[in-house]
PDB file of N, CA and C in Angstrom:
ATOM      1  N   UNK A   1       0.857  -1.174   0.000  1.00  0.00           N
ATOM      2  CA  UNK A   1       0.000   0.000   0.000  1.00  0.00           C
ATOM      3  C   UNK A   1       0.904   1.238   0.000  1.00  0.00           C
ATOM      4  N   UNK A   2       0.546   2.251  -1.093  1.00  0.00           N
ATOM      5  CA  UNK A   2       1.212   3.524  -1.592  1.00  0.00           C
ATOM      6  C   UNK A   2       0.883   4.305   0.487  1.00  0.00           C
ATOM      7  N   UNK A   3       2.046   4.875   0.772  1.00  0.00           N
ATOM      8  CA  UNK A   3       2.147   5.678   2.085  1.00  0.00           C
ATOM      9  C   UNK A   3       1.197   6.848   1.849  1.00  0.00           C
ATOM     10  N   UNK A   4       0.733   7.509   3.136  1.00  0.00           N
ATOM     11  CA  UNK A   4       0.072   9.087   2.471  1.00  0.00           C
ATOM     12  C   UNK A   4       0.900  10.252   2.118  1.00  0.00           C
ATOM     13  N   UNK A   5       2.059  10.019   2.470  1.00  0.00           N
ATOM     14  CA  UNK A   5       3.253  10.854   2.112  1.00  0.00           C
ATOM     15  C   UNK A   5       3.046  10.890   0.544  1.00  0.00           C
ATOM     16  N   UNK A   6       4.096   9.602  -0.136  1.00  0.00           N
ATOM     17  CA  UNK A   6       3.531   9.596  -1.307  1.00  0.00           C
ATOM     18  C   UNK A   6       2.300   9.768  -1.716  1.00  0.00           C
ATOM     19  N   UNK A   7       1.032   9.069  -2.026  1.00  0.00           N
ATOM     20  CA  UNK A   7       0.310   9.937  -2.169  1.00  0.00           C
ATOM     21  C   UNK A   7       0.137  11.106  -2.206  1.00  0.00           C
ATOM     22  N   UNK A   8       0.427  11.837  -1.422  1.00  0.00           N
ATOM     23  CA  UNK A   8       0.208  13.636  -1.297  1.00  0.00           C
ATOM     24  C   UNK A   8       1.021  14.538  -1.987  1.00  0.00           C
ATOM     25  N   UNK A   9       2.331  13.863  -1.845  1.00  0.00           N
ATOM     26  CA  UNK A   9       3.082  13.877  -2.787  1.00  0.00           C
ATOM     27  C   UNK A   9       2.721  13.815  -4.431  1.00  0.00           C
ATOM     28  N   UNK A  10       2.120  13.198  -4.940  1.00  0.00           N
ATOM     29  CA  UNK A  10       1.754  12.662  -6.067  1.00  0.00           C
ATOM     30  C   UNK A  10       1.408  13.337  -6.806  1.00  0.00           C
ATOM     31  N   UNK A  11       0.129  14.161  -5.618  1.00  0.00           N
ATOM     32  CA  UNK A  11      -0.960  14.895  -5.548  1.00  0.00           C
ATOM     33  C   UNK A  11      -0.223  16.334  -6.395  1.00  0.00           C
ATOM     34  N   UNK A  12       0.838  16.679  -4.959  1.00  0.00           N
ATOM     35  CA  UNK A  12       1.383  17.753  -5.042  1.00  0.00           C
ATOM     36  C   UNK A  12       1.715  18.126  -6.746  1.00  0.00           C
ATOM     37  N   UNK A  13       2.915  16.753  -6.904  1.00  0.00           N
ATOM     38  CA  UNK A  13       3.508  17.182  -8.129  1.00  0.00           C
ATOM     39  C   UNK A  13       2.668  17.102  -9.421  1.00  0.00           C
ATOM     40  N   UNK A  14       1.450  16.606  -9.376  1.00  0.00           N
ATOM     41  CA  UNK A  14       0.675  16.545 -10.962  1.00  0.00           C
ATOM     42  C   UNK A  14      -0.446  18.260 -10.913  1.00  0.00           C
ATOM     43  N   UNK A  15      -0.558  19.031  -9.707  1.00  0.00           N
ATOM     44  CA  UNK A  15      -0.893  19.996 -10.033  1.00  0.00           C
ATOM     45  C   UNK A  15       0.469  20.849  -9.951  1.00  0.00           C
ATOM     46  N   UNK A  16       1.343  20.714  -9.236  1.00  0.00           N
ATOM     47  CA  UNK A  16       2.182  21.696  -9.666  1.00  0.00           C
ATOM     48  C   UNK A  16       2.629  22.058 -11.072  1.00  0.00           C
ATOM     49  N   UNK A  17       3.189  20.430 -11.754  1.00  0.00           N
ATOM     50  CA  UNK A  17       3.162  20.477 -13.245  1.00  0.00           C
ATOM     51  C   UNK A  17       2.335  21.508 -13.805  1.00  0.00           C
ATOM     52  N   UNK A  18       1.146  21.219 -13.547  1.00  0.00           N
ATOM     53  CA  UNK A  18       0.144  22.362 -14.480  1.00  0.00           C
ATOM     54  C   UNK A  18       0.074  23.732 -13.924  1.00  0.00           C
ATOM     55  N   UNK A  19       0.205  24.131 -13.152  1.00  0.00           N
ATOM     56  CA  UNK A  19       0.204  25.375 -12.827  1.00  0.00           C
ATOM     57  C   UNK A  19       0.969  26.052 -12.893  1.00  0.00           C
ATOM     58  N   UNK A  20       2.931  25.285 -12.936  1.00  0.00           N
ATOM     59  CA  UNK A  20       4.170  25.917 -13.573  1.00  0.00           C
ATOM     60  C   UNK A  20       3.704  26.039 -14.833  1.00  0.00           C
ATOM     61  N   UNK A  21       2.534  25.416 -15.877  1.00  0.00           N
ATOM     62  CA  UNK A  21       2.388  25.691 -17.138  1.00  0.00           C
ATOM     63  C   UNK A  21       1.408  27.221 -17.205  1.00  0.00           C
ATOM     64  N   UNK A  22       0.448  27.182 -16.103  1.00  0.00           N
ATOM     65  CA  UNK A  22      -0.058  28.322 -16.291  1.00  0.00           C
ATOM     66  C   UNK A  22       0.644  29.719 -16.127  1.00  0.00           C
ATOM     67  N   UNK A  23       1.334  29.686 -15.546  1.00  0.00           N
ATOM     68  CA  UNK A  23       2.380  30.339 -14.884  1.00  0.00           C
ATOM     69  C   UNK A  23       3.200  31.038 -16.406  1.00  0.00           C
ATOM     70  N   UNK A  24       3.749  29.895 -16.676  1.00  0.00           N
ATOM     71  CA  UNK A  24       4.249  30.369 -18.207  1.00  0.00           C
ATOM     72  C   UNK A  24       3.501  31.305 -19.216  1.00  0.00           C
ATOM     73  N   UNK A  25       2.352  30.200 -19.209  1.00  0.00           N
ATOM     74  CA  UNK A  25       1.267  31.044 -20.365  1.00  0.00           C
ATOM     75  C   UNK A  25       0.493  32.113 -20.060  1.00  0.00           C
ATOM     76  N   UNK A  26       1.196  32.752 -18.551  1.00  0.00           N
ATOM     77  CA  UNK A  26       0.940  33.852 -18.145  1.00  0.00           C
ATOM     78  C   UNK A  26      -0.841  33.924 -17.758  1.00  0.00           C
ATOM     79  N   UNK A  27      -1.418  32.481 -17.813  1.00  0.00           N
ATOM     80  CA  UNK A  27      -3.084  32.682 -17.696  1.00  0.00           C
ATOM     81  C   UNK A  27      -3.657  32.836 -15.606  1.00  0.00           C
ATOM     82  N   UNK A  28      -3.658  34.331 -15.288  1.00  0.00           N
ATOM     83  CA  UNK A  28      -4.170  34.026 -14.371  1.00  0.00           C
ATOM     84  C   UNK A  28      -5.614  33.390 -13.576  1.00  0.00           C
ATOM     85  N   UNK A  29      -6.277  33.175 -14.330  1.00  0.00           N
ATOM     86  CA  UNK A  29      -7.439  32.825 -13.815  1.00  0.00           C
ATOM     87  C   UNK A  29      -7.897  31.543 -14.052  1.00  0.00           C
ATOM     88  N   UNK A  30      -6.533  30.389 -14.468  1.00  0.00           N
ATOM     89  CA  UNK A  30      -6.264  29.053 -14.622  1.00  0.00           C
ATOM     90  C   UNK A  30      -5.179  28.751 -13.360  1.00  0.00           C
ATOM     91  N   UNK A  31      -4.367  29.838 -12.992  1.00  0.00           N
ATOM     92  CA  UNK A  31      -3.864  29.212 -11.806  1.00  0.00           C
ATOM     93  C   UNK A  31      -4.771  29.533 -10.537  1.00  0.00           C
ATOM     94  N   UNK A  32      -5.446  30.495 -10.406  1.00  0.00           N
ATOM     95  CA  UNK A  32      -6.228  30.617  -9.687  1.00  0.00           C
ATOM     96  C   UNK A  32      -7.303  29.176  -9.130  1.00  0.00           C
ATOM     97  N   UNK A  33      -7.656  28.729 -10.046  1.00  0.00           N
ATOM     98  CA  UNK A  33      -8.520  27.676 -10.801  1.00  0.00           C
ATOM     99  C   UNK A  33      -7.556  25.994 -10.087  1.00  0.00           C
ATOM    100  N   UNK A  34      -6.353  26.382 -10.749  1.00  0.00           N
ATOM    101  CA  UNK A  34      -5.738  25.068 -10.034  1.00  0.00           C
ATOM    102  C   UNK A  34      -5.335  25.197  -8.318  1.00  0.00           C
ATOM    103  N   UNK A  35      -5.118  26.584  -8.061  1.00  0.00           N
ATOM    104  CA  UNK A  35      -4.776  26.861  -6.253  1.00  0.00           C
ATOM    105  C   UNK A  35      -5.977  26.264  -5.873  1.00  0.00           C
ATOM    106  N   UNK A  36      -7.186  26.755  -6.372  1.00  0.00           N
ATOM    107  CA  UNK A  36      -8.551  26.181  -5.420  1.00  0.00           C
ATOM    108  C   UNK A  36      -8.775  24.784  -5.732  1.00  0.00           C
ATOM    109  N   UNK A  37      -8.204  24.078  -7.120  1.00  0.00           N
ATOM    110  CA  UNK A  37      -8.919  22.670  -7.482  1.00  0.00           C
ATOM    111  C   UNK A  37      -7.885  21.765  -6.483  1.00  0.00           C
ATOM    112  N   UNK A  38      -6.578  21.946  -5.854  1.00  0.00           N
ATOM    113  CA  UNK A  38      -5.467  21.233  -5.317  1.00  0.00           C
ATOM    114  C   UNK A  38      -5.665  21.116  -3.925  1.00  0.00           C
ATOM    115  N   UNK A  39      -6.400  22.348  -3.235  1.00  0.00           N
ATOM    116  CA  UNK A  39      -6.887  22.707  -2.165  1.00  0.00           C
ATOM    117  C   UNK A  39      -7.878  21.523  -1.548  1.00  0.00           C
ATOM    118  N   UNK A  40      -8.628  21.643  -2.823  1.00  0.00           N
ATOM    119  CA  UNK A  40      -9.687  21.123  -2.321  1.00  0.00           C
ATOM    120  C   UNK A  40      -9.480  19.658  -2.557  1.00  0.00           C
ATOM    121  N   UNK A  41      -8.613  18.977  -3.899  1.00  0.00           N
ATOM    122  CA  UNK A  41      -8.521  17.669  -3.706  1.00  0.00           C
ATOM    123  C   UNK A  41      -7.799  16.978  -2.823  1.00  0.00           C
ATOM    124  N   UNK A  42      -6.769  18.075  -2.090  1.00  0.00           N
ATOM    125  CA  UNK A  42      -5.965  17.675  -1.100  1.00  0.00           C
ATOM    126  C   UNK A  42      -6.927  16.924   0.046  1.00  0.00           C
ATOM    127  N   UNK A  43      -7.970  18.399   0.564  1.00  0.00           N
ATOM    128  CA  UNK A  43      -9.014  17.721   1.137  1.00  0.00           C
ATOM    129  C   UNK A  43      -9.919  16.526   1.139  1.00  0.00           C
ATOM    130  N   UNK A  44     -10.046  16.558  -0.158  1.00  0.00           N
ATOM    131  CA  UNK A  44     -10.721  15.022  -0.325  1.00  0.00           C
ATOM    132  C   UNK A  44     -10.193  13.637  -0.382  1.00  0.00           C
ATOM    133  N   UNK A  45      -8.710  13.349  -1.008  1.00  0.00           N
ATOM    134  CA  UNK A  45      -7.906  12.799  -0.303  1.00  0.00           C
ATOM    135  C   UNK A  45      -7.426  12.740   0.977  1.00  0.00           C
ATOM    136  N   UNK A  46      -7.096  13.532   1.645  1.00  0.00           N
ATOM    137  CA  UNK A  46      -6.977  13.053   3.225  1.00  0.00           C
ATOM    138  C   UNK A  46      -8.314  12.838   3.851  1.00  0.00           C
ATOM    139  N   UNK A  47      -9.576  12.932   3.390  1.00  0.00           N
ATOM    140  CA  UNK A  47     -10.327  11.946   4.124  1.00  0.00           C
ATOM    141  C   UNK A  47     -10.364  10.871   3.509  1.00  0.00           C
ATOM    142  N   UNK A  48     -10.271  10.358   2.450  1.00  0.00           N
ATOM    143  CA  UNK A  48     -10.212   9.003   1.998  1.00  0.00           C
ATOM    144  C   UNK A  48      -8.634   8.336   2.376  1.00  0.00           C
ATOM    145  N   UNK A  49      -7.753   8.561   2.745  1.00  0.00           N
ATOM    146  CA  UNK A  49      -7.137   8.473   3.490  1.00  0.00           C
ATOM    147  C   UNK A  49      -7.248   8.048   5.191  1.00  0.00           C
ATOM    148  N   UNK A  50      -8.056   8.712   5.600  1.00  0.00           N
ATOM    149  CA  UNK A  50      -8.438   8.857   7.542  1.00  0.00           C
ATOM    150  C   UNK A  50      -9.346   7.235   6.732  1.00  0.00           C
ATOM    151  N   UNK A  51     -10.000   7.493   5.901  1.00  0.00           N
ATOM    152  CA  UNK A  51     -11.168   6.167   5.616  1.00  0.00           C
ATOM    153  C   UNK A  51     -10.368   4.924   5.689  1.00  0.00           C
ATOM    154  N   UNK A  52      -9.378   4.570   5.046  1.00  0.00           N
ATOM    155  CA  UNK A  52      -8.721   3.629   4.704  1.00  0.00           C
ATOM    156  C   UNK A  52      -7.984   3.442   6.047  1.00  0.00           C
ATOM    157  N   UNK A  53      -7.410   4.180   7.050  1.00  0.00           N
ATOM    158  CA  UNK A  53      -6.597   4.405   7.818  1.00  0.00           C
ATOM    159  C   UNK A  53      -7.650   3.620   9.302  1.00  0.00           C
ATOM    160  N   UNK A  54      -9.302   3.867   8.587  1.00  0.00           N
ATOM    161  CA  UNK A  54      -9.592   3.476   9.657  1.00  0.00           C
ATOM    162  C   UNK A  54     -10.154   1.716  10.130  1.00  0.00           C
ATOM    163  N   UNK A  55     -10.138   1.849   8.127  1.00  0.00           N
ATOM    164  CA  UNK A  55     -10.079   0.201   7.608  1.00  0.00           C
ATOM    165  C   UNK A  55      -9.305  -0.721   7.856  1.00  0.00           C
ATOM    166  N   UNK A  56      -7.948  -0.383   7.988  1.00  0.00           N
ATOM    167  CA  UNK A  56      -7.358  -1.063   7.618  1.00  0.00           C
ATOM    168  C   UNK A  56      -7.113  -2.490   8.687  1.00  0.00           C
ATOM    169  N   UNK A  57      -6.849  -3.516   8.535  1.00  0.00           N
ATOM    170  CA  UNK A  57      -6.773  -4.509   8.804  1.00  0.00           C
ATOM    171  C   UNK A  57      -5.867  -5.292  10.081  1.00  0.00           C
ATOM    172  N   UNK A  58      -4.565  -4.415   9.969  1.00  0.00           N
ATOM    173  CA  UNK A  58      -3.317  -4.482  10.546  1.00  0.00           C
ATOM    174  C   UNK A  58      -3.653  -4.205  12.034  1.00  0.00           C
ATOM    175  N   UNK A  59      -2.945  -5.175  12.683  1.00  0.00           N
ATOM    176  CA  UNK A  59      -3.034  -4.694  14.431  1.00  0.00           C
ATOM    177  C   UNK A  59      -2.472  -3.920  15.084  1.00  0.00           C
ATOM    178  N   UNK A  60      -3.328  -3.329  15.865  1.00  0.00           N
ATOM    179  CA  UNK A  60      -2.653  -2.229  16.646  1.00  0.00           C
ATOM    180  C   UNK A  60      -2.090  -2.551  18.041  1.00  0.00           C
ATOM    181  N   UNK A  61      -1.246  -1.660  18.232  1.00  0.00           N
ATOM    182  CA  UNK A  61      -0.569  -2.110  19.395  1.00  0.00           C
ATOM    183  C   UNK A  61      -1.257  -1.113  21.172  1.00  0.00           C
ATOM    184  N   UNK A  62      -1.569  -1.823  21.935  1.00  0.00           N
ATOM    185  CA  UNK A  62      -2.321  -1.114  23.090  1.00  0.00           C
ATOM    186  C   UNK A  62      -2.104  -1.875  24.715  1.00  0.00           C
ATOM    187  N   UNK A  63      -1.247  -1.617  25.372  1.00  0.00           N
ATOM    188  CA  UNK A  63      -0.733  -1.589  26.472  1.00  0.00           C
ATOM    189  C   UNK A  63       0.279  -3.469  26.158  1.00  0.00           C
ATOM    190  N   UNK A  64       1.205  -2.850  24.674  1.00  0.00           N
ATOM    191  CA  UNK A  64       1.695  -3.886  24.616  1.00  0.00           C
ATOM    192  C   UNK A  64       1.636  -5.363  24.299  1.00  0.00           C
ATOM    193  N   UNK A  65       0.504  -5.194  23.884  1.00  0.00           N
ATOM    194  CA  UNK A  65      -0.803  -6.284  22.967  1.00  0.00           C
ATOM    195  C   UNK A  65      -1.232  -6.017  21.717  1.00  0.00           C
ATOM    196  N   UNK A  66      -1.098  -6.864  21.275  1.00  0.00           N
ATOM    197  CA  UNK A  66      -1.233  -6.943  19.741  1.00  0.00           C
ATOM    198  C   UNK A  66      -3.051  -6.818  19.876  1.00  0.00           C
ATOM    199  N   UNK A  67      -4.033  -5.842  19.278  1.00  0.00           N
ATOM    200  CA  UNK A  67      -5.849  -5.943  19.601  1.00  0.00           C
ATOM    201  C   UNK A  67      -6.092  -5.551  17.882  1.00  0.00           C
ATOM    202  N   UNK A  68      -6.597  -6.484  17.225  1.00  0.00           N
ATOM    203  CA  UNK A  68      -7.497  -5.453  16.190  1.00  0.00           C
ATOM    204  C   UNK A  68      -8.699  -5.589  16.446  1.00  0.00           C
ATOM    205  N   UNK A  69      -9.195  -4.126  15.858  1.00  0.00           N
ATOM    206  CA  UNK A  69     -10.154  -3.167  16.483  1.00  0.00           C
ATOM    207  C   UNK A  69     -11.510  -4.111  15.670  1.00  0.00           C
ATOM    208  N   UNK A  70     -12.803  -4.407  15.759  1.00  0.00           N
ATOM    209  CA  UNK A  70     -13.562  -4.990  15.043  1.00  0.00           C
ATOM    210  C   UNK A  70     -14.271  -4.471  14.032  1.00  0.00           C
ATOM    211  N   UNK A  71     -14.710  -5.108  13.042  1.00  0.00           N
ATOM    212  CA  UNK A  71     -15.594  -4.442  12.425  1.00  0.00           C
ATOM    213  C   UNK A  71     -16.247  -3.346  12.955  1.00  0.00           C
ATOM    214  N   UNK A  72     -17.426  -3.399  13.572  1.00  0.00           N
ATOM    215  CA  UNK A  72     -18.292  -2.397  14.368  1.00  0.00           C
ATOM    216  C   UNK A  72     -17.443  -1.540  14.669  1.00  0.00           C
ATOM    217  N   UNK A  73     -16.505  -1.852  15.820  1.00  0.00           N
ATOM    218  CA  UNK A  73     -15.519  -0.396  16.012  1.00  0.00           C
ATOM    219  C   UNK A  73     -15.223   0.267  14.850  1.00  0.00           C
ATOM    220  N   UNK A  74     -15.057  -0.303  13.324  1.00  0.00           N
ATOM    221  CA  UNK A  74     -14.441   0.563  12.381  1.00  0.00           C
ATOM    222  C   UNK A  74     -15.615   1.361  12.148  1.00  0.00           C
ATOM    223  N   UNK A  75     -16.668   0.390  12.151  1.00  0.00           N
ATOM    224  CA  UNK A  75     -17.774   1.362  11.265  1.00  0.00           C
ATOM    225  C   UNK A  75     -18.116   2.319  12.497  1.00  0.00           C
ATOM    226  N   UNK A  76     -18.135   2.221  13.767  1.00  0.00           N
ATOM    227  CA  UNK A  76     -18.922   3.243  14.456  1.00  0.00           C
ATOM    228  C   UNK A  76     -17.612   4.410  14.494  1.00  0.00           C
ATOM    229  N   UNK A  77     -16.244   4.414  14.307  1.00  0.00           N
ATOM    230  CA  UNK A  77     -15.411   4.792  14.103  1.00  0.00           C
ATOM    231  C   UNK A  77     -15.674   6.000  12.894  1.00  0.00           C
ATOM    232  N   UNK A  78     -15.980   4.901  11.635  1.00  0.00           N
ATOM    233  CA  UNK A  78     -16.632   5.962  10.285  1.00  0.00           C
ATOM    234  C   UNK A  78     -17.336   6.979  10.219  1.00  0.00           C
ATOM    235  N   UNK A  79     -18.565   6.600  11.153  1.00  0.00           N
ATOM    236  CA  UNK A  79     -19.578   6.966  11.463  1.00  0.00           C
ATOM    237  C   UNK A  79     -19.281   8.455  11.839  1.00  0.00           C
ATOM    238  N   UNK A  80     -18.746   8.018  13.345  1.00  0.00           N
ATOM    239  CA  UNK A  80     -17.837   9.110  13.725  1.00  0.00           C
ATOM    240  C   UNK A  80     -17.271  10.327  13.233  1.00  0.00           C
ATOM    241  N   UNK A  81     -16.451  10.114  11.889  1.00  0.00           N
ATOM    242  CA  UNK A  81     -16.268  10.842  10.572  1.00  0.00           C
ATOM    243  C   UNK A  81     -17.131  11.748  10.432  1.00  0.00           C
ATOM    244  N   UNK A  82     -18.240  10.800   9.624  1.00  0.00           N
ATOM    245  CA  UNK A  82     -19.115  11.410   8.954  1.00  0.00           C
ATOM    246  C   UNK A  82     -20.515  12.144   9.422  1.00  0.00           C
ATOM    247  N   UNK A  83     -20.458  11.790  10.338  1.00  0.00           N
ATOM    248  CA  UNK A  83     -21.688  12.181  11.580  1.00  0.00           C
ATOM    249  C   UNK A  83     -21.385  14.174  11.333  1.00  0.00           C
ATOM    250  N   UNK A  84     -23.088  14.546  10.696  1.00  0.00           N
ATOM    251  CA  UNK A  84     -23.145  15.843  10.891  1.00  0.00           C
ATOM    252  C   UNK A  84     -22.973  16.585  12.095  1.00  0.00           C
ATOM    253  N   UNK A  85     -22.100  17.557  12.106  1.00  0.00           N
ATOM    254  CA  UNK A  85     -22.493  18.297  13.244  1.00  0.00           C
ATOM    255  C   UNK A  85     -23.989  18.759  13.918  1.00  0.00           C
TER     256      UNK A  85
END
């Protein structure tokens, strides 16, 4: 599994690419356009990220004991997430 580093990373460098292009072609209201579209996918990746993070399978370690957390804990966990204010 790709780290969230990478990932974010990834992220980083495929809008930077384009926005060093806007940059060139002197178009401001395309970099404008990519500051807010990077912003915001950043955002949407790191919750699908926290999602996966809360999936995931692997045991955790808790007063020196190997415990994974159960189903239910993940989902009321999710829940958690997504639960409107």
């Amino acid at each position: 599994m790709r780290s969230r580093r990478r990932i974010l990373d990834s992220l980083e460098a495929l809008f930077r690419e384009r926005f060093e292009e806007a940059v060139e072609d002197g178009d401001a209201a395309a970099q404008r356009s990519l500051d807010f579209d990077y912003r915001l996918e950043q955002i949407r990746l790191e919750v699908l990220l926290d999602i996966r993070q809360l999936l995931d399978t692997s045991p955790t370690e808790a007063d020196g004991a190997a415990k994974e957390p159960s189903l239910l804990d993940r989902a009321e966990q999710l829940r958690r997430i997504t639960k409107r204010p």
